[in-house]
PDB file of N, CA and C in Angstrom:
ATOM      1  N   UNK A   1       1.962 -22.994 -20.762  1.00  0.00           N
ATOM      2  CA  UNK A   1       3.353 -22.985 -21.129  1.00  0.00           C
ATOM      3  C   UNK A   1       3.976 -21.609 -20.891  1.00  0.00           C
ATOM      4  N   UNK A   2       3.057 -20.213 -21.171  1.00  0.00           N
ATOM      5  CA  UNK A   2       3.973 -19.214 -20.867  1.00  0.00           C
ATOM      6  C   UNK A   2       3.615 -19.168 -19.554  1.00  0.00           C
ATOM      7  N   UNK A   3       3.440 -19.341 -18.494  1.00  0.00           N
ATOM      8  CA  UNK A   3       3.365 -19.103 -17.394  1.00  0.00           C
ATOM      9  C   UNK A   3       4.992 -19.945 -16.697  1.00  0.00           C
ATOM     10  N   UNK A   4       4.851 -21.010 -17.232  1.00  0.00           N
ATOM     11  CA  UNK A   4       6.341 -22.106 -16.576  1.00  0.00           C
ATOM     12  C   UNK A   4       7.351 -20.784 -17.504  1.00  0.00           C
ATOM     13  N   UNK A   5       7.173 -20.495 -18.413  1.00  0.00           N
ATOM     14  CA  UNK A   5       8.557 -19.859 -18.942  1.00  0.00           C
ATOM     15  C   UNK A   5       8.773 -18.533 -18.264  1.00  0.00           C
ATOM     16  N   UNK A   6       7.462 -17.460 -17.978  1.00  0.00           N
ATOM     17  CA  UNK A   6       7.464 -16.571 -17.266  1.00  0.00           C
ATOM     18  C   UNK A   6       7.930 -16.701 -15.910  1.00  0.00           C
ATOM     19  N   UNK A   7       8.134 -17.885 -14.607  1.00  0.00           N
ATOM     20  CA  UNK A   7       8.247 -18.416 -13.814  1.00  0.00           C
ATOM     21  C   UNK A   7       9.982 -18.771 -13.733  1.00  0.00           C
ATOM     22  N   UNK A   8      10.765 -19.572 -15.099  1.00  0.00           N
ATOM     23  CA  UNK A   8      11.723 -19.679 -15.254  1.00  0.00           C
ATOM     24  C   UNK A   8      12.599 -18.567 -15.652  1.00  0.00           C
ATOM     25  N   UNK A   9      12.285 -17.216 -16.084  1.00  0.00           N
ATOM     26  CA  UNK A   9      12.765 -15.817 -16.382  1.00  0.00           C
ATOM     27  C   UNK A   9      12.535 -15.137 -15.224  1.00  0.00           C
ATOM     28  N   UNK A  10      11.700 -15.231 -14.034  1.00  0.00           N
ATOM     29  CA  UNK A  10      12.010 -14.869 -13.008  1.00  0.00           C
ATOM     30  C   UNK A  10      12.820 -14.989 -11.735  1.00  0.00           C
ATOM     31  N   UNK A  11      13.208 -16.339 -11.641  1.00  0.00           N
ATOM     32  CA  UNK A  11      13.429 -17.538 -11.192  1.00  0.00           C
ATOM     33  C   UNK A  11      15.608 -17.212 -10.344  1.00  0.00           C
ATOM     34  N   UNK A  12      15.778 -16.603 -11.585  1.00  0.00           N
ATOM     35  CA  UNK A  12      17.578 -16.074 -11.331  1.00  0.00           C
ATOM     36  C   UNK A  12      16.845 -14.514 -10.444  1.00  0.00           C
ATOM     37  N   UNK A  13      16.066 -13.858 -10.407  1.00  0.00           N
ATOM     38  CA  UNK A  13      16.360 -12.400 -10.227  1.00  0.00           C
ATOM     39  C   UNK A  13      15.378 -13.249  -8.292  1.00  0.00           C
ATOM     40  N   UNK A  14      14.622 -13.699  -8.097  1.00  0.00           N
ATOM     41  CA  UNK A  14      14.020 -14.406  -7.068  1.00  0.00           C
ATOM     42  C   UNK A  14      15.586 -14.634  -6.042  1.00  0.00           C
ATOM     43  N   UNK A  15      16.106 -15.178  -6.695  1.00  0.00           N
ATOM     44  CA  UNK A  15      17.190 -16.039  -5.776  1.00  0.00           C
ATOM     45  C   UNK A  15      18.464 -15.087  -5.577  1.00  0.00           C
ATOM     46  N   UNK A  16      18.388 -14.359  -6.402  1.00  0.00           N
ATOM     47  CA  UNK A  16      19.717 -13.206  -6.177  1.00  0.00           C
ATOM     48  C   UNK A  16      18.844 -12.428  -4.908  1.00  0.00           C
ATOM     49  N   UNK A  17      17.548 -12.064  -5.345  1.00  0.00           N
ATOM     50  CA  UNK A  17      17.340 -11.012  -4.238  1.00  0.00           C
ATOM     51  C   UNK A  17      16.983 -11.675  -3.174  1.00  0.00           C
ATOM     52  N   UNK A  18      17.021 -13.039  -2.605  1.00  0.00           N
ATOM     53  CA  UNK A  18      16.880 -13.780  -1.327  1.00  0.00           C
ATOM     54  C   UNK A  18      17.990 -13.771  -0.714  1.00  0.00           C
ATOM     55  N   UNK A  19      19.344 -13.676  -1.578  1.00  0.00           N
ATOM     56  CA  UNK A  19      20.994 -14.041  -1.211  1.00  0.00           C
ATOM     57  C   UNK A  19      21.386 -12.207  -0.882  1.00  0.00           C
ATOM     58  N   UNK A  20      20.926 -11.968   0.065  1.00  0.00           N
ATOM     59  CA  UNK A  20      21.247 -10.714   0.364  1.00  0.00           C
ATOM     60  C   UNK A  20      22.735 -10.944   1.094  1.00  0.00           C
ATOM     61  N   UNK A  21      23.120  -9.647   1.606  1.00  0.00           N
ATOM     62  CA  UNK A  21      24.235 -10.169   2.246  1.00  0.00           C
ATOM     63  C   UNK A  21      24.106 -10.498   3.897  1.00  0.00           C
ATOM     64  N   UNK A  22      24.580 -11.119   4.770  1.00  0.00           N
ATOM     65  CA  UNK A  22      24.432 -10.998   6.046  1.00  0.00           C
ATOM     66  C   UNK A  22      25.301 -10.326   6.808  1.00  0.00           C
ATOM     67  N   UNK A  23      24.510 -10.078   8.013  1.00  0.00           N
ATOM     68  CA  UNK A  23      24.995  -9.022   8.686  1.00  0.00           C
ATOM     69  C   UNK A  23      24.717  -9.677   9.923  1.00  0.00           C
ATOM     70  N   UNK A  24      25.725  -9.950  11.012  1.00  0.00           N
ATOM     71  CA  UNK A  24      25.501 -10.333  11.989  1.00  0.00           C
ATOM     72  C   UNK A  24      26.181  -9.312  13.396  1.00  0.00           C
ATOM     73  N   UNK A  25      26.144  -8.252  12.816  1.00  0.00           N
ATOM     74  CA  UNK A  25      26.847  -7.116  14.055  1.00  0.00           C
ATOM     75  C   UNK A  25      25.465  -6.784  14.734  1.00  0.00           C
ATOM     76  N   UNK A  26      25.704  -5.435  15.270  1.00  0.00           N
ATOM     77  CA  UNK A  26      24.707  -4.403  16.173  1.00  0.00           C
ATOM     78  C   UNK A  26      23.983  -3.892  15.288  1.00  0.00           C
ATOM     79  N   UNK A  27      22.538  -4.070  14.866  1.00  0.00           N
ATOM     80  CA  UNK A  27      21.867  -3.112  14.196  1.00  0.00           C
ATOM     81  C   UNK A  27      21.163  -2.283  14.887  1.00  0.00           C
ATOM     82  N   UNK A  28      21.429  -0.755  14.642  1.00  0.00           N
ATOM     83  CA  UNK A  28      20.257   0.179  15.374  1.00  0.00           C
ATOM     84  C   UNK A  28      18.749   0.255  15.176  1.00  0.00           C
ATOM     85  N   UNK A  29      17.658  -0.144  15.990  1.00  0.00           N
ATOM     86  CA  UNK A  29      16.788  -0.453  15.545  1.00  0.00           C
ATOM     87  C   UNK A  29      16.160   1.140  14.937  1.00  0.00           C
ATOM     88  N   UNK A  30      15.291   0.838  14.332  1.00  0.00           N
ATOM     89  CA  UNK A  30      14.460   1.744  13.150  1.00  0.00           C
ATOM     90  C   UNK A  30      13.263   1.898  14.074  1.00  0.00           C
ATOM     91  N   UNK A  31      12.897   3.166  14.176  1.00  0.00           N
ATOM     92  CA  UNK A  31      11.736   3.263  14.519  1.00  0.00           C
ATOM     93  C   UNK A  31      11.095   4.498  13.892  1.00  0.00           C
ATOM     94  N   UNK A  32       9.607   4.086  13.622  1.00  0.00           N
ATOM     95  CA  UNK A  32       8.709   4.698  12.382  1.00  0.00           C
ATOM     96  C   UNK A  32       7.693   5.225  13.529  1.00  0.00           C
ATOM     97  N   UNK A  33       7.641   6.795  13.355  1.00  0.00           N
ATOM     98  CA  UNK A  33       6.513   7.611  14.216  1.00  0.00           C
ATOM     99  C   UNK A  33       5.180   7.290  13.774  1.00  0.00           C
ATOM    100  N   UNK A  34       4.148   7.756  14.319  1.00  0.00           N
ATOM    101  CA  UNK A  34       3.373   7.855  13.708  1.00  0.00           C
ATOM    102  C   UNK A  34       3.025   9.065  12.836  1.00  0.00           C
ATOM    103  N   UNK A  35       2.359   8.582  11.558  1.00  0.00           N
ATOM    104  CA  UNK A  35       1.948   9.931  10.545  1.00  0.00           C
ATOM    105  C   UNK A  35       0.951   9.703   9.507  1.00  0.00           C
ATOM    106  N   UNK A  36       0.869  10.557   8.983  1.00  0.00           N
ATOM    107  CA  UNK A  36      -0.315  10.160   7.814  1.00  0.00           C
ATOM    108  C   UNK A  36       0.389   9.473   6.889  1.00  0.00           C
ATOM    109  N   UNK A  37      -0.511   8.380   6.358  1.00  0.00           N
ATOM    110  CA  UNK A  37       0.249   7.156   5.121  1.00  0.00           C
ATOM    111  C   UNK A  37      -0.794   7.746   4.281  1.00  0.00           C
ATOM    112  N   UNK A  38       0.014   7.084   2.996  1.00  0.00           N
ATOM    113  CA  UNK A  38      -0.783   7.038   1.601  1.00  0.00           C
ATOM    114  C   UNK A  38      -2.267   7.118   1.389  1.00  0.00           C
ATOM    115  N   UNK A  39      -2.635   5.782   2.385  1.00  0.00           N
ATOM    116  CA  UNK A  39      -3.885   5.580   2.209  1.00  0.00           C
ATOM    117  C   UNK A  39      -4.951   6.503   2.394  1.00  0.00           C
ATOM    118  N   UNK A  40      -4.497   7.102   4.143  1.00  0.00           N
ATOM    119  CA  UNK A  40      -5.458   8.150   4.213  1.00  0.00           C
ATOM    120  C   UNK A  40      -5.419   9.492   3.658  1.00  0.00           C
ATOM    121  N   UNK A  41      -4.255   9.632   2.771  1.00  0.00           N
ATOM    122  CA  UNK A  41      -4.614  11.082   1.959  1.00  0.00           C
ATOM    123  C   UNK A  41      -5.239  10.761   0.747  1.00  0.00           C
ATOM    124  N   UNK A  42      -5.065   9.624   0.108  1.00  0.00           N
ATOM    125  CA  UNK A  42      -5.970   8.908  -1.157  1.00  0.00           C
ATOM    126  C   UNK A  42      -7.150   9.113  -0.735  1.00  0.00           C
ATOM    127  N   UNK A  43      -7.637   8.398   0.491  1.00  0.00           N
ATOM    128  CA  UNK A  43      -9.056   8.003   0.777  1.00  0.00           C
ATOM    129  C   UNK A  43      -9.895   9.789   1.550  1.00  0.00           C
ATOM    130  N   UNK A  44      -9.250  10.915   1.753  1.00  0.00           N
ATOM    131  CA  UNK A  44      -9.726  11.916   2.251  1.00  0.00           C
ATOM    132  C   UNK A  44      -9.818  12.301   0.728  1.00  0.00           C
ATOM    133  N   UNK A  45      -9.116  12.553  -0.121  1.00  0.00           N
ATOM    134  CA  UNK A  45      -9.403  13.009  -1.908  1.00  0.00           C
ATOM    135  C   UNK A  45     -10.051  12.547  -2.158  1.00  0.00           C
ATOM    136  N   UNK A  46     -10.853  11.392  -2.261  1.00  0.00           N
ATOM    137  CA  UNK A  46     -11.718  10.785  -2.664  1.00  0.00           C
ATOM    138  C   UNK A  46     -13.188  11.369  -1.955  1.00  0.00           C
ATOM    139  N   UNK A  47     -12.845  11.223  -0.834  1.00  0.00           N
ATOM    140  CA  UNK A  47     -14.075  11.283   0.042  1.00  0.00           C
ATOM    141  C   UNK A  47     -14.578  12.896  -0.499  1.00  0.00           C
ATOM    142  N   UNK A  48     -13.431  13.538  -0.324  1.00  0.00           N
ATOM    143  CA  UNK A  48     -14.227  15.152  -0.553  1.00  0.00           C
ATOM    144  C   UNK A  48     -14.354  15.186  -2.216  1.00  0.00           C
ATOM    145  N   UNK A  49     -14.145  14.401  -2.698  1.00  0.00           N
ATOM    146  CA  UNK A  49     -14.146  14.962  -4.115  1.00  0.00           C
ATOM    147  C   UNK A  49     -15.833  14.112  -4.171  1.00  0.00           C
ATOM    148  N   UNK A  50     -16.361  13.428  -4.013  1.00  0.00           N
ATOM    149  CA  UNK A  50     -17.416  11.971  -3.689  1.00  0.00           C
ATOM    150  C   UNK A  50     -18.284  13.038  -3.349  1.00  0.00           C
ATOM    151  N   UNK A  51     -18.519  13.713  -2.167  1.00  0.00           N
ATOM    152  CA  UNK A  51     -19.335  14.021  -0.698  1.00  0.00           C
ATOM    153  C   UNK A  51     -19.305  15.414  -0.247  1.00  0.00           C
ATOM    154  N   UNK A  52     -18.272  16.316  -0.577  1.00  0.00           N
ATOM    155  CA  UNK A  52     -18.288  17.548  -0.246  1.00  0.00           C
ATOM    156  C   UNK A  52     -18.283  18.169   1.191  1.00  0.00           C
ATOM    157  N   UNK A  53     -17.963  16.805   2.124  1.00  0.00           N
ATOM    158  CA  UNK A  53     -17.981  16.647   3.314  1.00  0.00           C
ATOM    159  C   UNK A  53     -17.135  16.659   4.255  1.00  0.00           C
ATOM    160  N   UNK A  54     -16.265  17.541   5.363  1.00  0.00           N
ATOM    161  CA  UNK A  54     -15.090  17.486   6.063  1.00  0.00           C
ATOM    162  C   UNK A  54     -15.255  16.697   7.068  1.00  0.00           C
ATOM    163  N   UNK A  55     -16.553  16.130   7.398  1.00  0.00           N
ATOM    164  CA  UNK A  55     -17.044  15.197   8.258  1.00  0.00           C
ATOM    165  C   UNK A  55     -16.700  13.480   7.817  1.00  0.00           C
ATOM    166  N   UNK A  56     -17.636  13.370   6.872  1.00  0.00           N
ATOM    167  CA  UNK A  56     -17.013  12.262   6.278  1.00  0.00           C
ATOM    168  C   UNK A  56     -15.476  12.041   5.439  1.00  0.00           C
ATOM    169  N   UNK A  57     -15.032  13.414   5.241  1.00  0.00           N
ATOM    170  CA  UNK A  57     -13.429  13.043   4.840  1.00  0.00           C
ATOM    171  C   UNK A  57     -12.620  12.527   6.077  1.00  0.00           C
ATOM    172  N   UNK A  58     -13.489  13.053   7.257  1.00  0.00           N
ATOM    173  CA  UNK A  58     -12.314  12.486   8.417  1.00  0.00           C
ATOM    174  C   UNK A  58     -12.325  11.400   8.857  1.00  0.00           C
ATOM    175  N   UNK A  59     -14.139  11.031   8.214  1.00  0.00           N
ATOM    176  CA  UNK A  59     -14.590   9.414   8.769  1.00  0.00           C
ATOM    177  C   UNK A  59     -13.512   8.225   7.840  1.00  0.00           C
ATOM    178  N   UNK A  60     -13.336   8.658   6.530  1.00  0.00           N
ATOM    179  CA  UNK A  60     -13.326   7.737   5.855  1.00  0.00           C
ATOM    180  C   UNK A  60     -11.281   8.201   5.696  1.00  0.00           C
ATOM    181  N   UNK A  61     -11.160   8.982   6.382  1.00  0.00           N
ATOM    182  CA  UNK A  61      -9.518   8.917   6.443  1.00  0.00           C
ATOM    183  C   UNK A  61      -9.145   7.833   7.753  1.00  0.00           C
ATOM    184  N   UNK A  62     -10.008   8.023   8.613  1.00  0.00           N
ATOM    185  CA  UNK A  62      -9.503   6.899   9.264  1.00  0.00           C
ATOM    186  C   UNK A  62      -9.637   5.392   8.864  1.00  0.00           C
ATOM    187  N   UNK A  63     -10.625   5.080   8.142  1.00  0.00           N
ATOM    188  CA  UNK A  63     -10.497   4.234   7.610  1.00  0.00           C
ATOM    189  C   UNK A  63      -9.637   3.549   6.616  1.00  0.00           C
ATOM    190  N   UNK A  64      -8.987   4.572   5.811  1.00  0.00           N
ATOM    191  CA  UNK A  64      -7.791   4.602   5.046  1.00  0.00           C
ATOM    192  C   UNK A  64      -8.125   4.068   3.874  1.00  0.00           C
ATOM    193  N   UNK A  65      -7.272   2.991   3.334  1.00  0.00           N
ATOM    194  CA  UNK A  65      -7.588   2.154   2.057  1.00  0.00           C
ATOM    195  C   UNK A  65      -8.781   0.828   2.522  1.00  0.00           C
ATOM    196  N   UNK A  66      -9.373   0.886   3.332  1.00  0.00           N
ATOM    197  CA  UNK A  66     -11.096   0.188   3.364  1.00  0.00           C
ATOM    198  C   UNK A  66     -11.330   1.391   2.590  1.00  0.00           C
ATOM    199  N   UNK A  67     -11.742   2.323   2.565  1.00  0.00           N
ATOM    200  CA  UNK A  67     -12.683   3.171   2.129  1.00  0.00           C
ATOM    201  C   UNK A  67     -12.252   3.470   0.341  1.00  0.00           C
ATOM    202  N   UNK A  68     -10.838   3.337   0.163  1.00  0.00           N
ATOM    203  CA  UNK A  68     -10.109   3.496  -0.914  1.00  0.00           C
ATOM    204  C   UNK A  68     -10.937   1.839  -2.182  1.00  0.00           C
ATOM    205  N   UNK A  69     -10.823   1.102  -1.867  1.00  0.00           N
ATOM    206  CA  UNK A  69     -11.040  -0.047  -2.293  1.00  0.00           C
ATOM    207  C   UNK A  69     -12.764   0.081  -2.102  1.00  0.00           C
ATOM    208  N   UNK A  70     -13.243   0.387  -1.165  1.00  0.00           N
ATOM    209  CA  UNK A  70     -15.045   0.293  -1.759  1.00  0.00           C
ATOM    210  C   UNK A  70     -15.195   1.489  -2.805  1.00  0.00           C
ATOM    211  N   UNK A  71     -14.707   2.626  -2.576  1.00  0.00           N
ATOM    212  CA  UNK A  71     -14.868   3.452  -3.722  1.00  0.00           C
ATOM    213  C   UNK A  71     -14.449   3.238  -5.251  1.00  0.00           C
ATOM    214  N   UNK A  72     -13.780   2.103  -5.395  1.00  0.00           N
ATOM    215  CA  UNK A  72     -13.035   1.600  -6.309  1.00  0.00           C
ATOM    216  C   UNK A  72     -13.961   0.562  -7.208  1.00  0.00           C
ATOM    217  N   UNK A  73     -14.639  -0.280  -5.928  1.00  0.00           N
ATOM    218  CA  UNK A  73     -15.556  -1.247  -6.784  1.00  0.00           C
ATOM    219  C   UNK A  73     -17.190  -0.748  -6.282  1.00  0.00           C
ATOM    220  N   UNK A  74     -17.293   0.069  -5.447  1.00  0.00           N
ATOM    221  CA  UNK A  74     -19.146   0.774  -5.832  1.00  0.00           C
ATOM    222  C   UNK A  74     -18.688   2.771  -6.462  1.00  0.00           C
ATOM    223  N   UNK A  75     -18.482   2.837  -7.769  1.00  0.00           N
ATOM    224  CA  UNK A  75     -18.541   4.058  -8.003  1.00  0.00           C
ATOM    225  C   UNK A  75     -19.698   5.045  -7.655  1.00  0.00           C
ATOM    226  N   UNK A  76     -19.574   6.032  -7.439  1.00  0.00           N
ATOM    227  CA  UNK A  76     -20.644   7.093  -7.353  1.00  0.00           C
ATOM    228  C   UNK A  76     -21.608   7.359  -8.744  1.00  0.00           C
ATOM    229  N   UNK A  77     -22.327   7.236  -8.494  1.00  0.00           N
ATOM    230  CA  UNK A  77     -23.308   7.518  -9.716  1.00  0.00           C
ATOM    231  C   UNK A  77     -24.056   8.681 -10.126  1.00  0.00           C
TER     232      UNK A  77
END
């Protein structure tokens, strides 16, 4: 039962933010460089704080949040 009521209290704020407004002119497209994201500065803090390693901080920055999420559920012991 609280789940249908939690569902029905969400339900007005769902549909307002679907009814955006439209826009049917010229949009300039957006373009995103490449750069360092979240993940891989999380997952290089981790790694060197873990490992003490600039080797494996670079391994496991490329990996990004894979490496973020195994460190999460196998802790260091």
């Amino acid at each position: 039962m609280d789940q249908i009521k939690n569902i029905l209290y969400c339900l007005p704020f769902l549909i307002l933010a679907s009814c955006g407004p439209a826009y049917y002119g010229y949009m300039q497209p957006v373009y995103v460089g490449p750069g360092v994201g979240l993940g891989t500065i999380i997952a290089v803090v981790i790694s060197w704080s873990r490992n003490k390693s600039i080797l494996w901080a670079i391994v496991h920055g490329i990996l990004g949040w894979l490496y973020v999420i195994y460190a999460l559920i196998f802790p260091k012991r």
